[in-house]
C-alpha atoms as a PDB file:
ATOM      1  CA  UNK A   1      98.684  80.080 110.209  1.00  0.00           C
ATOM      2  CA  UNK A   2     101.714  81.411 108.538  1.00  0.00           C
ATOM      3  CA  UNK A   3     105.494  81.067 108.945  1.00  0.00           C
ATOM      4  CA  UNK A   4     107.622  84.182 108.912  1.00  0.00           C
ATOM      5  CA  UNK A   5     111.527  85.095 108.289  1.00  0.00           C
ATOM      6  CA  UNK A   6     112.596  88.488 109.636  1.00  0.00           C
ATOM      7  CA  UNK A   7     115.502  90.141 108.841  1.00  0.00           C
ATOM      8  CA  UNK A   8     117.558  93.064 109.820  1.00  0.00           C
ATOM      9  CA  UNK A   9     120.837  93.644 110.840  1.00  0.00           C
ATOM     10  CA  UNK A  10     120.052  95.467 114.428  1.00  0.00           C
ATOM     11  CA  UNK A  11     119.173  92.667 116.903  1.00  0.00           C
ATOM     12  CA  UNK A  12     116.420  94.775 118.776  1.00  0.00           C
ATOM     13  CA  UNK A  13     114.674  95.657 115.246  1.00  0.00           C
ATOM     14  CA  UNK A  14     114.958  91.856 114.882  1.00  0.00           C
ATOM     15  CA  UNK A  15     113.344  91.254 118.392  1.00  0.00           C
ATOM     16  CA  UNK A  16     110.748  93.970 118.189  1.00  0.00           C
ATOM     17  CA  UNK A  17     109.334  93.069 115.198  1.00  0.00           C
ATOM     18  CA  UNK A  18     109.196  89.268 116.215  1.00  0.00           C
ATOM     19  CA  UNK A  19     107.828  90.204 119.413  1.00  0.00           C
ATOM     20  CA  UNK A  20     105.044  92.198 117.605  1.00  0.00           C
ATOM     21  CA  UNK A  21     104.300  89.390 115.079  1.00  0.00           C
ATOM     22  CA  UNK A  22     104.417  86.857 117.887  1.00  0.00           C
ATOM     23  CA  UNK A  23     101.398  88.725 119.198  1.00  0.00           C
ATOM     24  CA  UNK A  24      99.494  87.521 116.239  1.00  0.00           C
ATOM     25  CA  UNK A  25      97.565  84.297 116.523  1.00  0.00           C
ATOM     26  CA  UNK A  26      98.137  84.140 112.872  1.00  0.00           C
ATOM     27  CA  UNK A  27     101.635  83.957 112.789  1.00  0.00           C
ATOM     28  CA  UNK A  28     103.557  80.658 113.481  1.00  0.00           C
ATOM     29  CA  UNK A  29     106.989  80.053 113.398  1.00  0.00           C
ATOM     30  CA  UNK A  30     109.223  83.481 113.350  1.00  0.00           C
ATOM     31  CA  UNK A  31     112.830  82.744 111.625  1.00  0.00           C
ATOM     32  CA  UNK A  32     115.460  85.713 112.668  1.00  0.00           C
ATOM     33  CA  UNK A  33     118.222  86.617 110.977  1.00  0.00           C
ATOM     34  CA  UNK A  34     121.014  89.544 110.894  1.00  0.00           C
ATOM     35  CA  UNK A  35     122.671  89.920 107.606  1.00  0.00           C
ATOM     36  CA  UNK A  36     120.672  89.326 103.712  1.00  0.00           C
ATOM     37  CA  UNK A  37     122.893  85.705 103.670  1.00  0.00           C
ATOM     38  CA  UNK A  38     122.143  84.486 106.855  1.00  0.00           C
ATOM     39  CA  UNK A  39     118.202  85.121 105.451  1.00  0.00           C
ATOM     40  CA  UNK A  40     118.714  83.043 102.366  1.00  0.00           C
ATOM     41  CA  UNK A  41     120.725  80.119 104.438  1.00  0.00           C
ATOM     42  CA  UNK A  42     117.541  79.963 106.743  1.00  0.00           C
ATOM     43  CA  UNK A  43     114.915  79.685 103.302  1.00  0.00           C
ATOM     44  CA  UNK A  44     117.145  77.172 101.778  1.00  0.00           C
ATOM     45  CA  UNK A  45     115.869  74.610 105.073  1.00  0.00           C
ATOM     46  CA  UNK A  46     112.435  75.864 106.100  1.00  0.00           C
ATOM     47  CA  UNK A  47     109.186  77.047 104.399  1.00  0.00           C
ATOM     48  CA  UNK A  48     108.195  80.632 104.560  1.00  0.00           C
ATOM     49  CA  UNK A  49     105.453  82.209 103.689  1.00  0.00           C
ATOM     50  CA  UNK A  50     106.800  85.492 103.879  1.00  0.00           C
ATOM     51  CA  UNK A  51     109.995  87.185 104.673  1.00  0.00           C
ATOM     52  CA  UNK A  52     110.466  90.825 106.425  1.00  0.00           C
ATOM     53  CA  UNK A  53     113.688  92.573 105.447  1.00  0.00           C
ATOM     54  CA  UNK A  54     115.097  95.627 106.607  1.00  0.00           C
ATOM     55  CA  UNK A  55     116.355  97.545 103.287  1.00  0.00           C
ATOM     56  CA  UNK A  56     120.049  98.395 104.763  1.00  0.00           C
ATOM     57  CA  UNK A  57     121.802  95.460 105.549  1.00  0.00           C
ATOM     58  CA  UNK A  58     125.709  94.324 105.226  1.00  0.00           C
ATOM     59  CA  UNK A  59     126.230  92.557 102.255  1.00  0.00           C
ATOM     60  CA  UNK A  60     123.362  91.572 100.663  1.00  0.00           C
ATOM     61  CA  UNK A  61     120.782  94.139 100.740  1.00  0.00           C
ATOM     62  CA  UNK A  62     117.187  94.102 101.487  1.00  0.00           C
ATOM     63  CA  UNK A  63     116.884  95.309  97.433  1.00  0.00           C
ATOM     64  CA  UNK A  64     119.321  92.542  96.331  1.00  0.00           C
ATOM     65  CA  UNK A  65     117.452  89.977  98.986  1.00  0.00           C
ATOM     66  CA  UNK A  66     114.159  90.110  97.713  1.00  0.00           C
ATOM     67  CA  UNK A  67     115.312  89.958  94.323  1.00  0.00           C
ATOM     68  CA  UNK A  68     116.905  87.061  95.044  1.00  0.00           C
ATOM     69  CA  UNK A  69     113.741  85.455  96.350  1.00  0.00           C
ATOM     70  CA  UNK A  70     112.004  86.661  93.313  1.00  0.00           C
ATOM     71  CA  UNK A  71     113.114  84.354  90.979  1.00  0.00           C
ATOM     72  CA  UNK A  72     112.602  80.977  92.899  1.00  0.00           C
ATOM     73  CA  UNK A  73     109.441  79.068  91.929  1.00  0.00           C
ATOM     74  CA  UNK A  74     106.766  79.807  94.678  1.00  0.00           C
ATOM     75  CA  UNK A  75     108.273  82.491  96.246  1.00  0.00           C
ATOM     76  CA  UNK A  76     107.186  84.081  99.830  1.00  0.00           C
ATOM     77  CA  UNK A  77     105.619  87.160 100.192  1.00  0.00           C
ATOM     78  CA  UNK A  78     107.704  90.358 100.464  1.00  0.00           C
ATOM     79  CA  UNK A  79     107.275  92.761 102.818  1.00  0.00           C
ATOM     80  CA  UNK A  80     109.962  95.458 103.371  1.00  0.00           C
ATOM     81  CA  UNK A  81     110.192  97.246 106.869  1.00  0.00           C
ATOM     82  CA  UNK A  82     112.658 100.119 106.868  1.00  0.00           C
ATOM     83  CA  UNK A  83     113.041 103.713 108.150  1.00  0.00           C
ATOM     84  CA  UNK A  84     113.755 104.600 104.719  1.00  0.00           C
ATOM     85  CA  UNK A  85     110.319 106.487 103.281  1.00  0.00           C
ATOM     86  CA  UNK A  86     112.443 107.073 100.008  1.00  0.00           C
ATOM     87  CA  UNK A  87     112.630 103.894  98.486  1.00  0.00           C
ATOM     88  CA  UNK A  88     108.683 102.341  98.349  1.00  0.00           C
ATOM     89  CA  UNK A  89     109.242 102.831  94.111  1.00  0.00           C
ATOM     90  CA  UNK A  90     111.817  99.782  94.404  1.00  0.00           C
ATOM     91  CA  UNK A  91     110.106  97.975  96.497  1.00  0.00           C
ATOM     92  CA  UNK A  92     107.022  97.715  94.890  1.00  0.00           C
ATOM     93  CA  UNK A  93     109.391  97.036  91.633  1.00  0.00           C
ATOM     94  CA  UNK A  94     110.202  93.850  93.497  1.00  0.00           C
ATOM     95  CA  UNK A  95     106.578  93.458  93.956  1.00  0.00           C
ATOM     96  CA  UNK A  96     106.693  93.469  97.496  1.00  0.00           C
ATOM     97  CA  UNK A  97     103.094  93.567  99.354  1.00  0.00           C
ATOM     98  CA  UNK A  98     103.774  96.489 101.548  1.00  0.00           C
ATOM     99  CA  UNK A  99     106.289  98.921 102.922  1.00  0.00           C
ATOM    100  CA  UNK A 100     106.467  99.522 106.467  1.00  0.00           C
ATOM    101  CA  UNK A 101     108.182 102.428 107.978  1.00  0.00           C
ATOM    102  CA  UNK A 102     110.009 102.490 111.746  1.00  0.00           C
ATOM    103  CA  UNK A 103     108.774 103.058 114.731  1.00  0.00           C
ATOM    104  CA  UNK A 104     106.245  99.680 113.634  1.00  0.00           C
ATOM    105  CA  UNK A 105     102.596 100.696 114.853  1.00  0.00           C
ATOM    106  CA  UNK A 106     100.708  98.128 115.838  1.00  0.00           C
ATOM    107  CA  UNK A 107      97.426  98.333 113.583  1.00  0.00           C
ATOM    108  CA  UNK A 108      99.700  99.092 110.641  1.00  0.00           C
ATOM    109  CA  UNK A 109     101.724  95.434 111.079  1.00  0.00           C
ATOM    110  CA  UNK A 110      97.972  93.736 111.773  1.00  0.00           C
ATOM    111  CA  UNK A 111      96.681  95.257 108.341  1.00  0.00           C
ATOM    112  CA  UNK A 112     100.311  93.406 106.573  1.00  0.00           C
ATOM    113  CA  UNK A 113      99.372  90.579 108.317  1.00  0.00           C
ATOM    114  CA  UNK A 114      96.167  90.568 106.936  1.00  0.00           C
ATOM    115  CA  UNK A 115      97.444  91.119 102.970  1.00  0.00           C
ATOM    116  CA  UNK A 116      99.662  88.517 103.775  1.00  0.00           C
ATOM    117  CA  UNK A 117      96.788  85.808 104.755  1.00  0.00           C
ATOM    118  CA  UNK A 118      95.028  86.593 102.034  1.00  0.00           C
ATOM    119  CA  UNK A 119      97.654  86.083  99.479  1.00  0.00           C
ATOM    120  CA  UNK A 120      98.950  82.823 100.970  1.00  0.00           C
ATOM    121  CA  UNK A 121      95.438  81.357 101.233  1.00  0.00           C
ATOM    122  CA  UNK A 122      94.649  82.821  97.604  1.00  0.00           C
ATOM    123  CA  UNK A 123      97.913  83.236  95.461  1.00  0.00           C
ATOM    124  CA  UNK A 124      96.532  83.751  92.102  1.00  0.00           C
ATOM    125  CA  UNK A 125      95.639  87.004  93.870  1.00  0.00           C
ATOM    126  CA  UNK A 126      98.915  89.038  92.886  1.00  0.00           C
ATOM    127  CA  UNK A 127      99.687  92.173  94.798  1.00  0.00           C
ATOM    128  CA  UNK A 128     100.183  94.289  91.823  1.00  0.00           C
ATOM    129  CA  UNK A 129      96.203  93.657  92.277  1.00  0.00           C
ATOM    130  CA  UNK A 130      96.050  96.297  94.476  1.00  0.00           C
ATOM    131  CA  UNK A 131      96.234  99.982  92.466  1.00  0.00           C
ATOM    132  CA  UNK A 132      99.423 101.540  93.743  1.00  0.00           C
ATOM    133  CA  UNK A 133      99.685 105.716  93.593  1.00  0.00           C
ATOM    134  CA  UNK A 134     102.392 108.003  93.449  1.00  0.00           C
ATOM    135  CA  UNK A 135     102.271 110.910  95.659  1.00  0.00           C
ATOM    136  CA  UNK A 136     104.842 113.541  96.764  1.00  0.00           C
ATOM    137  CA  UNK A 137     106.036 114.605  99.903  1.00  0.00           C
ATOM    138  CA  UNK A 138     108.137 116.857 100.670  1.00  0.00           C
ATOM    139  CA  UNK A 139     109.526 116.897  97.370  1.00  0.00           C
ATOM    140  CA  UNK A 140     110.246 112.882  97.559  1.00  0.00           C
ATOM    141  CA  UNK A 141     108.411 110.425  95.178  1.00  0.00           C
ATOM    142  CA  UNK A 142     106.491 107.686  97.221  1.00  0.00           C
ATOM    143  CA  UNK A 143     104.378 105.293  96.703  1.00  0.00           C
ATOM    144  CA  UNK A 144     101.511 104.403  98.574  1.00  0.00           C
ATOM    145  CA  UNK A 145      98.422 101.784  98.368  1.00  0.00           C
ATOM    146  CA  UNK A 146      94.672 102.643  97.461  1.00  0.00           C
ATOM    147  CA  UNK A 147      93.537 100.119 100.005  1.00  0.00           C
ATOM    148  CA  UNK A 148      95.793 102.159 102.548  1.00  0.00           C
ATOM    149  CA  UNK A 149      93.473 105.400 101.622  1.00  0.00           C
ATOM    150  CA  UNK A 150      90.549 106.045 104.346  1.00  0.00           C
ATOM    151  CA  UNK A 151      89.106 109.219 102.968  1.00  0.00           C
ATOM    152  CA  UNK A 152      89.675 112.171 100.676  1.00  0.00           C
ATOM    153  CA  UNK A 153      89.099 115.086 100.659  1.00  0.00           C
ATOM    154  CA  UNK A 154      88.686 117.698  97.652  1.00  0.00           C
ATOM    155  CA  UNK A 155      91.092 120.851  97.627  1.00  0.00           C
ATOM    156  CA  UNK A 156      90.443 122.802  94.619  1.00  0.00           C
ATOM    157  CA  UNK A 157      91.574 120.772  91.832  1.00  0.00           C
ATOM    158  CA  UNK A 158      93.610 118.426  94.219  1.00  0.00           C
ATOM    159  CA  UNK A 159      92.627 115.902  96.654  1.00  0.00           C
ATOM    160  CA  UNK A 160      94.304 115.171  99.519  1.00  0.00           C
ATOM    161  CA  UNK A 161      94.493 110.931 100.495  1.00  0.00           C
ATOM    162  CA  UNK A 162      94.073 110.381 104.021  1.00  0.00           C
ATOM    163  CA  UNK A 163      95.781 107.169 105.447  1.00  0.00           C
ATOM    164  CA  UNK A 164      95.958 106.170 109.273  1.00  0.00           C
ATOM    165  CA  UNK A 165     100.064 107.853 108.764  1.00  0.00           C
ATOM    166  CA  UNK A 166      99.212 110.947 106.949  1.00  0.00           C
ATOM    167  CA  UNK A 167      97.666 112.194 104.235  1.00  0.00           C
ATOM    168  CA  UNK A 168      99.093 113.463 100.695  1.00  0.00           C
ATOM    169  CA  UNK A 169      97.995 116.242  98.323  1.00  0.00           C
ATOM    170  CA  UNK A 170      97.372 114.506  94.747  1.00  0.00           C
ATOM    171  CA  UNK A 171      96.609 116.575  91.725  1.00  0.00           C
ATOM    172  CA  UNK A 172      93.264 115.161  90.744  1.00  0.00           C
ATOM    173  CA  UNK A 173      89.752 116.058  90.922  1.00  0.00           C
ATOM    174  CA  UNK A 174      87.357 114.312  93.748  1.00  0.00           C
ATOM    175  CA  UNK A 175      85.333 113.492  91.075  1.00  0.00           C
ATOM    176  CA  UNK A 176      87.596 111.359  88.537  1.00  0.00           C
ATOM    177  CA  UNK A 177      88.438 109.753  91.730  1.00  0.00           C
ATOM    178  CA  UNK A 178      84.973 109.241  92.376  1.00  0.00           C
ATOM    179  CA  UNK A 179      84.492 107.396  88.817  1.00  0.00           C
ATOM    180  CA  UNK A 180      87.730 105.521  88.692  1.00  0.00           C
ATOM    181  CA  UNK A 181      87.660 103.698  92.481  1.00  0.00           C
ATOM    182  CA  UNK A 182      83.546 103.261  92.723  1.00  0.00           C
ATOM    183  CA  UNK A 183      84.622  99.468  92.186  1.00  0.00           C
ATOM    184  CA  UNK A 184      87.001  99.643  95.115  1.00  0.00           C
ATOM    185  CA  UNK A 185      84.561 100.606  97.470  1.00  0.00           C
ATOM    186  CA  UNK A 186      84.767 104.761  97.512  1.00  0.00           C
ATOM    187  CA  UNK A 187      81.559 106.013  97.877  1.00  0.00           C
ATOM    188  CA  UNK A 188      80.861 109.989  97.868  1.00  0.00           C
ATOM    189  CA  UNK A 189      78.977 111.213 100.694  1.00  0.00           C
ATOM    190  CA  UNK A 190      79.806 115.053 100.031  1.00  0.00           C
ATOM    191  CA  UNK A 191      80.854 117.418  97.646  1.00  0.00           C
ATOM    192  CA  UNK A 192      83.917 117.644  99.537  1.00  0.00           C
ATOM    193  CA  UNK A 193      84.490 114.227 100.696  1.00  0.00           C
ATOM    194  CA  UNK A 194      85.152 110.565  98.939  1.00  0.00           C
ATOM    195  CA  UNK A 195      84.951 107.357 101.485  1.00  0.00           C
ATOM    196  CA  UNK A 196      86.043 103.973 101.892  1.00  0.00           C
ATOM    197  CA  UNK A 197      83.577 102.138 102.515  1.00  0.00           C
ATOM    198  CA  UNK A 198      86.126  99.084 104.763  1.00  0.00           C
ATOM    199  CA  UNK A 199      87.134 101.728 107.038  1.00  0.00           C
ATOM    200  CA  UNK A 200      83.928 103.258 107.857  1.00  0.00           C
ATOM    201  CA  UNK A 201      83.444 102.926 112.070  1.00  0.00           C
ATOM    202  CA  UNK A 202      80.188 104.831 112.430  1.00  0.00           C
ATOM    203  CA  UNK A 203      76.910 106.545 110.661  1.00  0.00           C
ATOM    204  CA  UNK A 204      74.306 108.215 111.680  1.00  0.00           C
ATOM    205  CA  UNK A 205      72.110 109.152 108.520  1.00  0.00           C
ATOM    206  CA  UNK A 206      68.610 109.990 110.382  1.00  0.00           C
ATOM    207  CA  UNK A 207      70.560 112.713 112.319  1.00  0.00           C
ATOM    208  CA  UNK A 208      69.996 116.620 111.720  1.00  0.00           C
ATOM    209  CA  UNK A 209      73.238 116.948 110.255  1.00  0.00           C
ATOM    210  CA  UNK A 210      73.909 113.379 108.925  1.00  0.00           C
ATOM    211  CA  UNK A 211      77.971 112.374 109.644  1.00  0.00           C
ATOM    212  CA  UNK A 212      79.926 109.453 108.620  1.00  0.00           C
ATOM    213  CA  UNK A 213      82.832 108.656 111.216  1.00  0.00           C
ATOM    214  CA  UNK A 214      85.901 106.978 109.586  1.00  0.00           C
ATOM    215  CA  UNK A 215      87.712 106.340 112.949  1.00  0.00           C
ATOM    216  CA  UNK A 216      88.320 109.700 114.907  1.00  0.00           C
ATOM    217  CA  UNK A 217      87.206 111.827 111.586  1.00  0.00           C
ATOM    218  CA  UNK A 218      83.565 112.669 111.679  1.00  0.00           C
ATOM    219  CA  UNK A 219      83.039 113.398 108.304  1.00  0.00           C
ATOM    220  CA  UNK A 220      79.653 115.282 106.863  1.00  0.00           C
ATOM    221  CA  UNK A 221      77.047 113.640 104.596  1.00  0.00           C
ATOM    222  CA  UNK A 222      75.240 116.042 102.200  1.00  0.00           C
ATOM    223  CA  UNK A 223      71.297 115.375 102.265  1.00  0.00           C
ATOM    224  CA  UNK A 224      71.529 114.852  98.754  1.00  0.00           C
ATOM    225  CA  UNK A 225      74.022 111.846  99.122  1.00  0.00           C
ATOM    226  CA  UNK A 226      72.060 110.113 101.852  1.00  0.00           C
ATOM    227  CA  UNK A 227      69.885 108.253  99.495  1.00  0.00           C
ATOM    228  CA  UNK A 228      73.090 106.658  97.211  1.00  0.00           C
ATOM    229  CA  UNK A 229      74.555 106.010 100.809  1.00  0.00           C
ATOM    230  CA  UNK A 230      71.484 103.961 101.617  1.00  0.00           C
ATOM    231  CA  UNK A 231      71.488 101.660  98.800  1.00  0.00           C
ATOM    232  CA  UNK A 232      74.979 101.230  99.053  1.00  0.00           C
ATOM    233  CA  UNK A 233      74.750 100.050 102.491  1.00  0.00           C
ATOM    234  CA  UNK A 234      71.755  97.757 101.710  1.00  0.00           C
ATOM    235  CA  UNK A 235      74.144  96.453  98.786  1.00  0.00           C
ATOM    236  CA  UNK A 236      76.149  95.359 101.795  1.00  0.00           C
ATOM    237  CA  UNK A 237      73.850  94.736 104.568  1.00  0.00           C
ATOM    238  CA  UNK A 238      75.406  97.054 106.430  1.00  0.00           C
ATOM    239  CA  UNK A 239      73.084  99.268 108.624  1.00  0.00           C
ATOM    240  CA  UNK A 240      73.605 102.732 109.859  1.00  0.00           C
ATOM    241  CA  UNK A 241      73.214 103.862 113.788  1.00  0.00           C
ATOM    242  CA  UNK A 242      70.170 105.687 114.225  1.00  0.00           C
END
């Protein structure tokens, strides 16, 4: 079980988000605060595993806050939860574990909460661990997590990353990605299509037109690909629906 510190200066962002955590059976004790020193007052007496800050706060900033943190000797985990989409390149800087954008959806917070467990019950795992990639949007840098991608899907000499928030047009061929994030799971199933493996929810190989469903995407398998599909699941012991 882990103990939590959330803070952010509007007291129903501060409620909502403990309310949501609270929810968890993972998560203990929930610290609030409203302001970046009335965060660092509250870790000077209790034991956190990981703090949520709001970016924009009087005073002391979210920024300034976890930097703060940073340099203590077991520090918590970071995890920044802002409707700012703009500033994910400092954040990770700060080597925060995730970026969460407002309105909070539900499965999003569960998957932080899951990085988080991880990390406190193995800390030599860093989260710079996890490959981070740049993408743009709408003309504005971000970055996002490969363990955040679900799919992808080839466009020319782009592919486009599919997450459960959007998806994001990358200039790189399926096929480096293919090579460079076999180890992380991705497994090709079609000329068109790359898959993660973790977020696979159905498959049905023996079918006509074989499909791989990666929640409410039903995604095609090329006869071709079947076979390396197979021995990939039996890697895992993971068997297909008929």
């Amino acid at each position: 079980m882990i103990n939590v510190l959330v803070a952010d200066d509007e007291l129903p962002a501060v409620e909502e988000l403990a309310f949501l955590l609270g929810r968890d059976p993972r998560v203990g004790t929930i610290h609030r605060a409203m302001s970046g020193a009335a965060a660092l007052a509250l870790l000077a007496v209790h034991r956190v595993d990981a703090v949520f800050l709001d970016i924009h706060m009087p005073g002391l900033s979210g920024l300034e806050l976890a930097e703060v943190i940073g340099r203590g000797s077991n520090p918590p985990v970071v995890v920044f939860v802002t409707a700012d989409d703009d500033r994910a390149l400092e954040a990770f800087e700060l080597a925060a574990v995730d970026y969460l954008l407002k309105p909070l959806r539900t499965e999003r917070l569960t998957r932080t909460v899951d990085r988080v467990v991880e990390l406190v019950a193995h800390p030599s795992v860093a989260a710079e661990d996890v490959e981070m990639i740049t993408v743009d949007q709408g003309g504005i840098s971000r970055i996002i997590r490969l363990d955040e991608v679900k799919f992808v899907q080839a466009q020319g000499d782009y592919a486009r990353l599919h997450t459960a928030e959007a998806s994001y047009l990358i200039r790189v061929p399926l096929t480096d990605l293919e090579l460079r994030w076999a180890d992380s799971g991705f497994v090709r199933i079609h000329r068109s299509y790359l898959v993660c493996m973790a977020f696979v929810t159905a498959l049905k190989l023996s079918a006509a037109k074989p499909t791989v469903s990666v929640g409410n995407a039903v995604l095609p398998v090329s006869r071709r690909h079947v076979p390396v599909l197979r021995e990939h699941l039996q890697a895992t012991r993971v068997r297909p629906a008929p």
